[in-house]
N, C-alpha and C. Protein backbone atom coordinates (compact mmCIF):
# COMPACT_ATOMS: atom_id res chain seq x y z
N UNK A 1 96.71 100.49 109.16
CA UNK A 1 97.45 100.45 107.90
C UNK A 1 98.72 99.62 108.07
N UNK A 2 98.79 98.68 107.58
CA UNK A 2 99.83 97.62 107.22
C UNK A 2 101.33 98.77 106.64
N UNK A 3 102.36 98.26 107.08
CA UNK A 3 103.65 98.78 106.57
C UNK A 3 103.92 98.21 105.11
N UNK A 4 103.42 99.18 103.67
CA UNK A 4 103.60 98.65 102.47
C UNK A 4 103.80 99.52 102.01
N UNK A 5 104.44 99.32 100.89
CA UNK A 5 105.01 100.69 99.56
C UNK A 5 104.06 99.96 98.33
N UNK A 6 103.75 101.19 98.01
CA UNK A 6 103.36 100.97 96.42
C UNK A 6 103.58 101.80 95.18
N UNK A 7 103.95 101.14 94.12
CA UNK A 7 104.70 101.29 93.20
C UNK A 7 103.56 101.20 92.03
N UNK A 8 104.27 102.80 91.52
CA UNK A 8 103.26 102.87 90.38
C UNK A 8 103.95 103.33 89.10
N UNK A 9 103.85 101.78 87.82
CA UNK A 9 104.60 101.74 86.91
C UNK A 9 103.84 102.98 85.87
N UNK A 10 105.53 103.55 85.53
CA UNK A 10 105.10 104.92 84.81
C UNK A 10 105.72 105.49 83.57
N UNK A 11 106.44 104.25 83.57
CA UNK A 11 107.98 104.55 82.69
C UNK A 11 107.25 103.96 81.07
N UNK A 12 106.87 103.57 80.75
CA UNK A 12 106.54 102.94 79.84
C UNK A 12 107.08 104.31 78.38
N UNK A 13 106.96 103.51 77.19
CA UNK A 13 107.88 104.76 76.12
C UNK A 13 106.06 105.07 75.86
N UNK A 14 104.79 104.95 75.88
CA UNK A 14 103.85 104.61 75.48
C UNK A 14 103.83 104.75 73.97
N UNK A 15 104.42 104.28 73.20
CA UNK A 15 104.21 103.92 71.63
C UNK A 15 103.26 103.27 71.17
N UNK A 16 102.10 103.15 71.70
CA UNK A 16 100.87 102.86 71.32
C UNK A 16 99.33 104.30 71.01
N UNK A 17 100.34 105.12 72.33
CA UNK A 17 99.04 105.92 72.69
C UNK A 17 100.13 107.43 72.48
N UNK A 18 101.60 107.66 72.07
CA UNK A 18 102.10 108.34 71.63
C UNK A 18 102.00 109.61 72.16
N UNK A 19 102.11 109.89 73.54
CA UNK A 19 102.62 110.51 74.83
C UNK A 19 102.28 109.58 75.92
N UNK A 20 102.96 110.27 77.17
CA UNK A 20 102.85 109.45 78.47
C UNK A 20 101.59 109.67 79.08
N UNK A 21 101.11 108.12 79.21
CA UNK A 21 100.25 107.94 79.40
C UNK A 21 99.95 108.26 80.88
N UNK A 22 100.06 108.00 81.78
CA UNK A 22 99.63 108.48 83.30
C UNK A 22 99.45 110.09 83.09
N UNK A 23 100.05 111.04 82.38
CA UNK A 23 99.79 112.37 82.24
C UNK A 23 98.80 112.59 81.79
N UNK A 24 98.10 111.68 80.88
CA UNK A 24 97.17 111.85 80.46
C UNK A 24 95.66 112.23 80.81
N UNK A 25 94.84 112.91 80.76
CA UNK A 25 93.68 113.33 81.52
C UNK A 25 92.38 112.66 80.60
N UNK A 26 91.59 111.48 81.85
CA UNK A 26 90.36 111.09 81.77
C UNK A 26 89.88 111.86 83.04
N UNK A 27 88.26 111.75 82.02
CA UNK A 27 87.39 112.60 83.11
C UNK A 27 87.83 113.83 84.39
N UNK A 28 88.87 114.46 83.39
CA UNK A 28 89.43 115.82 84.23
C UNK A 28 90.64 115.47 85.28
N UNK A 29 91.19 114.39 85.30
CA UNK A 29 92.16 114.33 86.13
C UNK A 29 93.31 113.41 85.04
N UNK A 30 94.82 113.36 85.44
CA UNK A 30 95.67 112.79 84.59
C UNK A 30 95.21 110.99 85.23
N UNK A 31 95.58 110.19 84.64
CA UNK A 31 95.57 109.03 84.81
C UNK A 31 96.10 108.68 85.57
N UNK A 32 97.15 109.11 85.99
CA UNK A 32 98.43 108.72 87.24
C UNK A 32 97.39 108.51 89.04
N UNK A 33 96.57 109.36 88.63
CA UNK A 33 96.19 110.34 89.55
C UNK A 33 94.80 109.32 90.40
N UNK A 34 94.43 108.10 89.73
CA UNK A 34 93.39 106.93 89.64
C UNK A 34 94.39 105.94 90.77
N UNK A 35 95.55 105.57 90.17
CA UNK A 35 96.20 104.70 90.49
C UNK A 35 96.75 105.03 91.68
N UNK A 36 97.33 106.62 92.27
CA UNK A 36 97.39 106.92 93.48
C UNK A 36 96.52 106.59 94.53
N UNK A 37 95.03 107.13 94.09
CA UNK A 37 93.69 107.32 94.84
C UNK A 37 93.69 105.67 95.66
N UNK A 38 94.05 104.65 94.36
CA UNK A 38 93.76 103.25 94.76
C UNK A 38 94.46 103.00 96.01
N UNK A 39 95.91 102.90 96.22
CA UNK A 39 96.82 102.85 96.68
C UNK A 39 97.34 103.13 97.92
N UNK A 40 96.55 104.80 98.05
CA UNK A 40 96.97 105.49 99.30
C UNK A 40 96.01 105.07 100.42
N UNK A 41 94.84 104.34 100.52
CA UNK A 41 94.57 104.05 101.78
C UNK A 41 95.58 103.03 102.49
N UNK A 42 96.21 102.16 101.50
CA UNK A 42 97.02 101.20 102.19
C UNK A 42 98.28 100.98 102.01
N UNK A 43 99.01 102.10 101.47
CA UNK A 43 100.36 102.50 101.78
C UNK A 43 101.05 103.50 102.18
N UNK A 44 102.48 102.71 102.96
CA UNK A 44 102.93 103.93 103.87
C UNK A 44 103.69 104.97 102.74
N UNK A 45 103.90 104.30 101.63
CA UNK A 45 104.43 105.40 100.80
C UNK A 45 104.15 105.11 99.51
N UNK A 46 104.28 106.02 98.78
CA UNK A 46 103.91 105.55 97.27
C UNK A 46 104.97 105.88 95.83
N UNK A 47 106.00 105.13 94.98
CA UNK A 47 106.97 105.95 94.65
C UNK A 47 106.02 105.16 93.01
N UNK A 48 106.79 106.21 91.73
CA UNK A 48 105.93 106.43 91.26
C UNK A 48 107.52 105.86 90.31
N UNK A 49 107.48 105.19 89.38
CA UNK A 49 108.45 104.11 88.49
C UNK A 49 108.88 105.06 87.27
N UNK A 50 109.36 106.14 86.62
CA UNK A 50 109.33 106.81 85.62
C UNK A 50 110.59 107.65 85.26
N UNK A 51 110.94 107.71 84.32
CA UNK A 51 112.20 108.41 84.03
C UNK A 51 112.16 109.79 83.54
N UNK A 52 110.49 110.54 83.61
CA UNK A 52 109.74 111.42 83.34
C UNK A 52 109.89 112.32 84.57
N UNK A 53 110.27 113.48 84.58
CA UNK A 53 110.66 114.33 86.13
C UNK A 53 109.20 114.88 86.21
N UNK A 54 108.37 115.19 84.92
CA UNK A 54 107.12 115.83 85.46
C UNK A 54 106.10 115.22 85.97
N UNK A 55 106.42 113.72 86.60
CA UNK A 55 105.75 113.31 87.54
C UNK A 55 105.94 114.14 88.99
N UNK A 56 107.15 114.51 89.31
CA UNK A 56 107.48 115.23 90.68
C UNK A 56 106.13 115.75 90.82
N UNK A 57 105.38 116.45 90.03
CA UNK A 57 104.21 117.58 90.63
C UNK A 57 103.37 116.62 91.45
N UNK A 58 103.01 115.47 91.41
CA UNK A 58 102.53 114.53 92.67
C UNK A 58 103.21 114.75 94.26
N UNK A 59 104.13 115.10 94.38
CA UNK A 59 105.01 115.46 95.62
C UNK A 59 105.43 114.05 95.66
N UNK A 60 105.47 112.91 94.88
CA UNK A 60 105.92 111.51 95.31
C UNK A 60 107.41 111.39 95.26
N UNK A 61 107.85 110.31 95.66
CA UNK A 61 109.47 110.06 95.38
C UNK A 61 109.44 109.66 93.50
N UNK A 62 110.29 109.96 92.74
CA UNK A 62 109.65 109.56 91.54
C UNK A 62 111.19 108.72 91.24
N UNK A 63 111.13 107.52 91.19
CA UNK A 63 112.51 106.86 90.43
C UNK A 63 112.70 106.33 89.05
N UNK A 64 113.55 106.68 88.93
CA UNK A 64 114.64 106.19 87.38
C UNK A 64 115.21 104.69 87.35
N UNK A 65 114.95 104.31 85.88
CA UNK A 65 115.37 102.94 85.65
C UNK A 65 116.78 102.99 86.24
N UNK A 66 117.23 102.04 86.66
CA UNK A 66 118.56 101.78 86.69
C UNK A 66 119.49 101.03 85.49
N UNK A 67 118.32 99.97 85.37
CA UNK A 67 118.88 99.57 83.92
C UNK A 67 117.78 100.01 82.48
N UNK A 68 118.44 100.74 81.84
CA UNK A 68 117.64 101.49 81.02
C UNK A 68 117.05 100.68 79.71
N UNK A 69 115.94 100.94 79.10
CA UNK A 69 115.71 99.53 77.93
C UNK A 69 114.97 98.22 78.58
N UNK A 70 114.52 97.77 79.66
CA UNK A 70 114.45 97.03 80.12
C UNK A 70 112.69 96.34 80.10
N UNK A 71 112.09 97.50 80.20
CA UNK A 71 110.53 97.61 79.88
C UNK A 71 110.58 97.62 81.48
N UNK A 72 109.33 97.19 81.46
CA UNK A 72 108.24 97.03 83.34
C UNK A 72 109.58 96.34 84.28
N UNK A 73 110.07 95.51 83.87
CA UNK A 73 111.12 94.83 84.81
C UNK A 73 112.29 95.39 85.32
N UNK A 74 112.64 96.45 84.53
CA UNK A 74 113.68 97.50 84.98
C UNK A 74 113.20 98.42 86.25
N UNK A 75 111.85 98.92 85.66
CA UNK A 75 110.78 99.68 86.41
C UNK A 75 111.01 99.26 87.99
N UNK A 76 110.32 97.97 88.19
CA UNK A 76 110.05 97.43 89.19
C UNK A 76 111.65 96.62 89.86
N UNK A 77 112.65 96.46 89.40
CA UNK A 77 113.94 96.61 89.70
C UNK A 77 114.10 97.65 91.11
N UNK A 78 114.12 98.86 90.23
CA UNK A 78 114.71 100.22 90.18
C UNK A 78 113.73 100.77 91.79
N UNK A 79 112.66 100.49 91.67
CA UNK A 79 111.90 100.61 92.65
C UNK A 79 111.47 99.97 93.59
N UNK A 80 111.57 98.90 93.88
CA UNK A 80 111.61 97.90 94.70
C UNK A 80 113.01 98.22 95.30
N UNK A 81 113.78 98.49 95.04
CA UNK A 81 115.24 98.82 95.41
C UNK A 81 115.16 99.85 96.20
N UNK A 82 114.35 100.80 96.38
CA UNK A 82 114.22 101.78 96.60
C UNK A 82 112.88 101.96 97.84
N UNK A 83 112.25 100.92 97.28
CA UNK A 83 111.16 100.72 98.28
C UNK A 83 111.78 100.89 100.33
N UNK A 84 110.83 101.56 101.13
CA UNK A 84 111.28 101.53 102.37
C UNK A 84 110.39 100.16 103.18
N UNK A 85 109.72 99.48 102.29
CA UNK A 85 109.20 97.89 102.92
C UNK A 85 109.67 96.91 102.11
N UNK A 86 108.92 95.92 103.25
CA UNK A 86 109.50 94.44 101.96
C UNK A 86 108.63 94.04 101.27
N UNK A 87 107.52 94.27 101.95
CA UNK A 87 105.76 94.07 101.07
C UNK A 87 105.39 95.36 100.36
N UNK A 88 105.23 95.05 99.07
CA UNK A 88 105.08 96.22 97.91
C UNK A 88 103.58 95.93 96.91
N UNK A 89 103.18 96.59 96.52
CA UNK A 89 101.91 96.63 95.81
C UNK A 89 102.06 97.49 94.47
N UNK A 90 101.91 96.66 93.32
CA UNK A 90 102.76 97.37 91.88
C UNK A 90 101.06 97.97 91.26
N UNK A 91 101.08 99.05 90.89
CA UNK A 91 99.69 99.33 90.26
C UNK A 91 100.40 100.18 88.70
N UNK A 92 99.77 99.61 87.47
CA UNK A 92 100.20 100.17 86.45
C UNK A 92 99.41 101.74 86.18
N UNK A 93 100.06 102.85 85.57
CA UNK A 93 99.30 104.22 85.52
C UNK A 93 98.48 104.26 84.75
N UNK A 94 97.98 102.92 83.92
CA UNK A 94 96.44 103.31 83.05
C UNK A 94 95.85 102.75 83.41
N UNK A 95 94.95 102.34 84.62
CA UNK A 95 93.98 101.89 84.63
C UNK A 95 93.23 102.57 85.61
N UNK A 96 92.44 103.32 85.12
CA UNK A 96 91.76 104.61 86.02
C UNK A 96 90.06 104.01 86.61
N UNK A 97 89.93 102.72 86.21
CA UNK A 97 88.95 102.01 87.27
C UNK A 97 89.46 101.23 88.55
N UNK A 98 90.33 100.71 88.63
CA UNK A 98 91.19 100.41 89.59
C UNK A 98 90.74 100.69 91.21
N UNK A 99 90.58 100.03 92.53
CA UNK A 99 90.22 100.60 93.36
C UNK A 99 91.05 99.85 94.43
N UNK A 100 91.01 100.40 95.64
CA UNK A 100 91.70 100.16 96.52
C UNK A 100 91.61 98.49 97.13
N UNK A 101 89.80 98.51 96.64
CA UNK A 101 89.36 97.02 97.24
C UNK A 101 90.51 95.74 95.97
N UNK A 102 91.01 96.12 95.00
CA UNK A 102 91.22 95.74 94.24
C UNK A 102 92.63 95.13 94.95
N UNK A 103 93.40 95.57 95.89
CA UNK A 103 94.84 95.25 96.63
C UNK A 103 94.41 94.82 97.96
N UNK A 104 93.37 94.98 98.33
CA UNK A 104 92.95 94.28 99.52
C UNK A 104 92.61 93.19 99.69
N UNK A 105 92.08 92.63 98.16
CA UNK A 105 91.95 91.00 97.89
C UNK A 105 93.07 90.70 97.86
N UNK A 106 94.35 91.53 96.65
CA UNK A 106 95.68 91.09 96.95
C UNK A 106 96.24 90.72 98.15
N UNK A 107 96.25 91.61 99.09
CA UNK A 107 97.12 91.53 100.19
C UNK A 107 96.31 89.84 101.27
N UNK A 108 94.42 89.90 100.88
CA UNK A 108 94.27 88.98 101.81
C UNK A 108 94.48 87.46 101.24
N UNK A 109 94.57 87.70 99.84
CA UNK A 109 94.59 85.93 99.47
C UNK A 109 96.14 85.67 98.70
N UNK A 110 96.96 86.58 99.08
CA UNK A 110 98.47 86.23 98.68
C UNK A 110 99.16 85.08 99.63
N UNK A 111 98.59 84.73 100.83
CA UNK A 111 99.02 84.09 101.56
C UNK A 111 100.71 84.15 102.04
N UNK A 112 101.69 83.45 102.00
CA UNK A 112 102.73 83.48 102.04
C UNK A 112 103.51 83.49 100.55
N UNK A 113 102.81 83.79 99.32
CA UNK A 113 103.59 84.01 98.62
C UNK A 113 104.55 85.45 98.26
N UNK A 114 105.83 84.92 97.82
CA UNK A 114 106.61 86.30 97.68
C UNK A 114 106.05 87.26 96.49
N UNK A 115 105.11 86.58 95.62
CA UNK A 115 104.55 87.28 94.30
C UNK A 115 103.31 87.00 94.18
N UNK A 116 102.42 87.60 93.99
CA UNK A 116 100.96 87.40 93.19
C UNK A 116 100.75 88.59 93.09
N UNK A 117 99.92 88.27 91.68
CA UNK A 117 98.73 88.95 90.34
C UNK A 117 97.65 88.76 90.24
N UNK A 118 97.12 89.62 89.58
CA UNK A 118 96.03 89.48 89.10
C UNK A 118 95.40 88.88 88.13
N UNK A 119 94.57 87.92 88.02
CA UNK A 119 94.14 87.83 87.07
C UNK A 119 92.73 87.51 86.65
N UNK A 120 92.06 87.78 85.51
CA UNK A 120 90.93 88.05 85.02
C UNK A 120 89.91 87.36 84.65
N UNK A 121 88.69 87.08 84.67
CA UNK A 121 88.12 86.04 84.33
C UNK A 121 88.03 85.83 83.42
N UNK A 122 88.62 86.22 82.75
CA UNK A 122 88.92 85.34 81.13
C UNK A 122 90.65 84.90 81.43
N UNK A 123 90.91 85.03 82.34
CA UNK A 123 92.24 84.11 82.73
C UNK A 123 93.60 84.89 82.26
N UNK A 124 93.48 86.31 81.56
CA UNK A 124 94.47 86.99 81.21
C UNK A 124 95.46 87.56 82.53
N UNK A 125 96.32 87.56 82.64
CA UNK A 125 97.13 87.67 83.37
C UNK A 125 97.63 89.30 83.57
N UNK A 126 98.00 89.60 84.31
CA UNK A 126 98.16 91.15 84.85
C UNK A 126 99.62 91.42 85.58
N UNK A 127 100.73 91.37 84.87
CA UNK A 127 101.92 91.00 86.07
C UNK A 127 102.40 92.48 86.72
N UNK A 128 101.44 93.51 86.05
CA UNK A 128 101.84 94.80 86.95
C UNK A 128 101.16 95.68 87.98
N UNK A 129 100.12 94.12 87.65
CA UNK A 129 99.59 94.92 88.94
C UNK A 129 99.32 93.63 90.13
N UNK A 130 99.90 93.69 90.85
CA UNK A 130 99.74 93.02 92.28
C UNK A 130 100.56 93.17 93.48
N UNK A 131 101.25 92.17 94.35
CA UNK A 131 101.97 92.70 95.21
C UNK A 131 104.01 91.49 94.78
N UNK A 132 104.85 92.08 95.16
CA UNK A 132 105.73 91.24 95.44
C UNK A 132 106.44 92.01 96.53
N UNK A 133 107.46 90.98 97.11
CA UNK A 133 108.60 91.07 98.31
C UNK A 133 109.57 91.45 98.09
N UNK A 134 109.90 92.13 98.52
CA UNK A 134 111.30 92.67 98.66
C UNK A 134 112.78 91.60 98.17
N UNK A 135 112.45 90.50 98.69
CA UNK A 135 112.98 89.27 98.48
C UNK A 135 113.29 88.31 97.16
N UNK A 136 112.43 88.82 96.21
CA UNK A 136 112.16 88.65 94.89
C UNK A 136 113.58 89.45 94.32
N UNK A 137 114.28 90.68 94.58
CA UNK A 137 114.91 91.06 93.97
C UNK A 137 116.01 90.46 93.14
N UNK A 138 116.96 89.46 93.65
CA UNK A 138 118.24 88.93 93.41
C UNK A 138 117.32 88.16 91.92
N UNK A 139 116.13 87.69 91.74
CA UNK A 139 115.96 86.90 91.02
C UNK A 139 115.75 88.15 89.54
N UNK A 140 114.88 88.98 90.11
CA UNK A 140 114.81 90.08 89.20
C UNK A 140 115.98 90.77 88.18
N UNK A 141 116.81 91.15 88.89
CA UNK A 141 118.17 90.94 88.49
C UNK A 141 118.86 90.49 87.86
N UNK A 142 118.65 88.95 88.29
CA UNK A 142 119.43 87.96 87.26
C UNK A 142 118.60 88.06 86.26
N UNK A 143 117.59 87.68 86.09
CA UNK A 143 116.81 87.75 84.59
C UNK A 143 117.51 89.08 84.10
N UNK A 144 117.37 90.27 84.91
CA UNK A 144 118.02 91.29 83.85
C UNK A 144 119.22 91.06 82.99
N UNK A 145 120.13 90.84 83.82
CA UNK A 145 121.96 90.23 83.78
C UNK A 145 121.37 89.29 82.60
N UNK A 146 120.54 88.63 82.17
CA UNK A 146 120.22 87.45 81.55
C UNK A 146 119.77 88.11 80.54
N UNK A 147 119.17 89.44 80.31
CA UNK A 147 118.63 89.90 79.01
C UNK A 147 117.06 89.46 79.04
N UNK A 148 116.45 88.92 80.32
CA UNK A 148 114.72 88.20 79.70
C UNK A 148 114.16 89.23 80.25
N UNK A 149 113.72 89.93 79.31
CA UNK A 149 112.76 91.11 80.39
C UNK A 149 111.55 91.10 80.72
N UNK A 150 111.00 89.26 80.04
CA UNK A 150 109.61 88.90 80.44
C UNK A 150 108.94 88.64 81.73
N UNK A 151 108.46 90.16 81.98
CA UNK A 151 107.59 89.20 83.23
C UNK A 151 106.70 88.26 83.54
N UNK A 152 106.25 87.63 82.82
CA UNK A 152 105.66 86.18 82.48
C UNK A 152 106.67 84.73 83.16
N UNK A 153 107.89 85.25 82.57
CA UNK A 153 109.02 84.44 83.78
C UNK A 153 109.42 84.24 84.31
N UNK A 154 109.43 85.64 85.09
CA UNK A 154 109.82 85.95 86.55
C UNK A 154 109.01 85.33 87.42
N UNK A 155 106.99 85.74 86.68
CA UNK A 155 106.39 84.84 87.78
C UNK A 155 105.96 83.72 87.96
N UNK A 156 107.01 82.88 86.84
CA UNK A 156 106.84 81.57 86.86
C UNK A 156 107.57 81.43 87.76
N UNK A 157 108.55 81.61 87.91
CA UNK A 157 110.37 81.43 88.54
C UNK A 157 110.25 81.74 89.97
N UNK A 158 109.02 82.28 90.43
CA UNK A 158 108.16 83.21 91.73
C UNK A 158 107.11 82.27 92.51
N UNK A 159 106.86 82.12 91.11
CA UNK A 159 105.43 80.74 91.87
C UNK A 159 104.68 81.87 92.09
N UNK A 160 104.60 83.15 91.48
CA UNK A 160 103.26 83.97 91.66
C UNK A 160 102.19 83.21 91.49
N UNK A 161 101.20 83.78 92.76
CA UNK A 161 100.01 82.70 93.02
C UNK A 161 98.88 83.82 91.91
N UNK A 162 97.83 83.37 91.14
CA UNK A 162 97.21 84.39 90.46
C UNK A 162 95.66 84.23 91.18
N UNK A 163 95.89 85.99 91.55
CA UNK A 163 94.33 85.80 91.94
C UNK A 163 93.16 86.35 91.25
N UNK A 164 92.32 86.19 90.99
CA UNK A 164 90.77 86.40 90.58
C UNK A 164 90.60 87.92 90.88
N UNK A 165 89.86 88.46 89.48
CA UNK A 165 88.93 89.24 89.94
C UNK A 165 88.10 89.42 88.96
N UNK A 166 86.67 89.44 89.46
CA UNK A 166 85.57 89.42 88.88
C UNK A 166 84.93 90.28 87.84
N UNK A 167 85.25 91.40 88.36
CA UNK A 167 84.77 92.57 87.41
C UNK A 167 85.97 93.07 86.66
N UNK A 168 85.70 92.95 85.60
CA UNK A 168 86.75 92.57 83.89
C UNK A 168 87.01 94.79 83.87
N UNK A 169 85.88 95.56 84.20
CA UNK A 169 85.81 97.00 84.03
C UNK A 169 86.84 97.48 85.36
N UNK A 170 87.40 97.06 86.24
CA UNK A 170 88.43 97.33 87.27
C UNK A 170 89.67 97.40 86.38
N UNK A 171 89.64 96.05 85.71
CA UNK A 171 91.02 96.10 84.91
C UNK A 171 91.46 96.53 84.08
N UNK A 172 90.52 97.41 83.27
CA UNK A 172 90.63 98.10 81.56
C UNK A 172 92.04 98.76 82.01
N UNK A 173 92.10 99.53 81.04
CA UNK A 173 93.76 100.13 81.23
C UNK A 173 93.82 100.53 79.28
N UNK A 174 94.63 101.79 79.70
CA UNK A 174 94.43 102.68 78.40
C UNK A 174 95.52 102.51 77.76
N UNK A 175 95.40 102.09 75.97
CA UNK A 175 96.95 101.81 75.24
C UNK A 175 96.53 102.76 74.39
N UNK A 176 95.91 103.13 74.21
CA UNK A 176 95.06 104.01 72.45
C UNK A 176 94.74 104.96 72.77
N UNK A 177 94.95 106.44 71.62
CA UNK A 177 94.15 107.58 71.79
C UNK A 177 92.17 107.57 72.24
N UNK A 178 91.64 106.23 71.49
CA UNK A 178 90.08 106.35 71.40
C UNK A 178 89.89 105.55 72.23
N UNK A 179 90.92 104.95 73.37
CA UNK A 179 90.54 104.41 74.15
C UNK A 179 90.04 105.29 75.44
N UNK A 180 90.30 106.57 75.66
CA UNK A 180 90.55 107.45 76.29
C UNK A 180 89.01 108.46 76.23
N UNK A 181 88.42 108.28 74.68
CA UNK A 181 87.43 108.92 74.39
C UNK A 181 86.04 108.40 75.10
């Protein structure tokens, strides 16, 4: 096992699906609970991104935005900051197909970049779920200080390398009550 933290975005207000979504229970378990499973073969720790305390029942470290309002970029701020590596692996809490092999392509075809994602064969882009560096922070930051809370720019500004993945059903991820059904 490689020395990596992974970070699992949790904070979201979910105003689509109108409670928090990682609490949420598919097929008898909360959603949060998918994105752990993925994660824990290949990290030394796992902190969980949310301003929600009833994540604690995971026994994880659970952190708070620092800058509040911010969306995913505050998230991953706040936790990366917090992270005990420099190599981190971001997995968002709805996507309960998700698998471990899914960060193992990450970790083997990131090469020397400080950022890469995922992305889909229809070419849609995924900026919360892949790996970044510790090193990335100062830039993170400034975009905050800057007000852009797009992560779309960060991983331009990153040279996030985007990698492939084949099977489109790994990536689903839940915004809707009937998405869930």
């Amino acid at each position: 096992m490689m020395n990596i933290s992974g970070i699992i975005l949790a904070g979201g207000l979910s105003s689509r699906m109108g409670q928090d979504k990682g609490l949420l229970e598919y097929k008898g378990r909360a959603l949060i609970e998918y994105s752990i499973d993925a994660l824990k073969p290949l990290c030394t720790e796992i902190i969980i991104s949310s301003n929600n305390p009833e994540y604690e029942q995971y026994g994880l470290r659970v952190i708070a935005d620092v800058h509040e309002k911010t969306g995913p970029i505050g998230g991953l701020y706040a936790s990366i900051c917090e992270a005990k590596t420099d190599d981190i692996l971001v997995c968002p809490c709805d996507m309960p197909f998700i698998t471990p092999d899914v960060f193992r392509k990450i970790l083997d075809e990131k090469a020397d970049s400080v950022a890469a994602i995922i992305k889909s064969s229809s070419d849609k882009l995924y900026p919360t779920l892949g790996y970044y560096n510790k090193s990335c922070l100062p830039l993170i930051l400034q975009q905050i200080e800057h007000q852009n809370y797009k992560l779309q720019w960060l991983l331009k500004e990153l040279k996030a390398k985007a990698i492939s993945i084949a099977d489109p059903k790994q990536l689903l991820n839940f915004n809707y009550p009937e998405d869930i059904q």
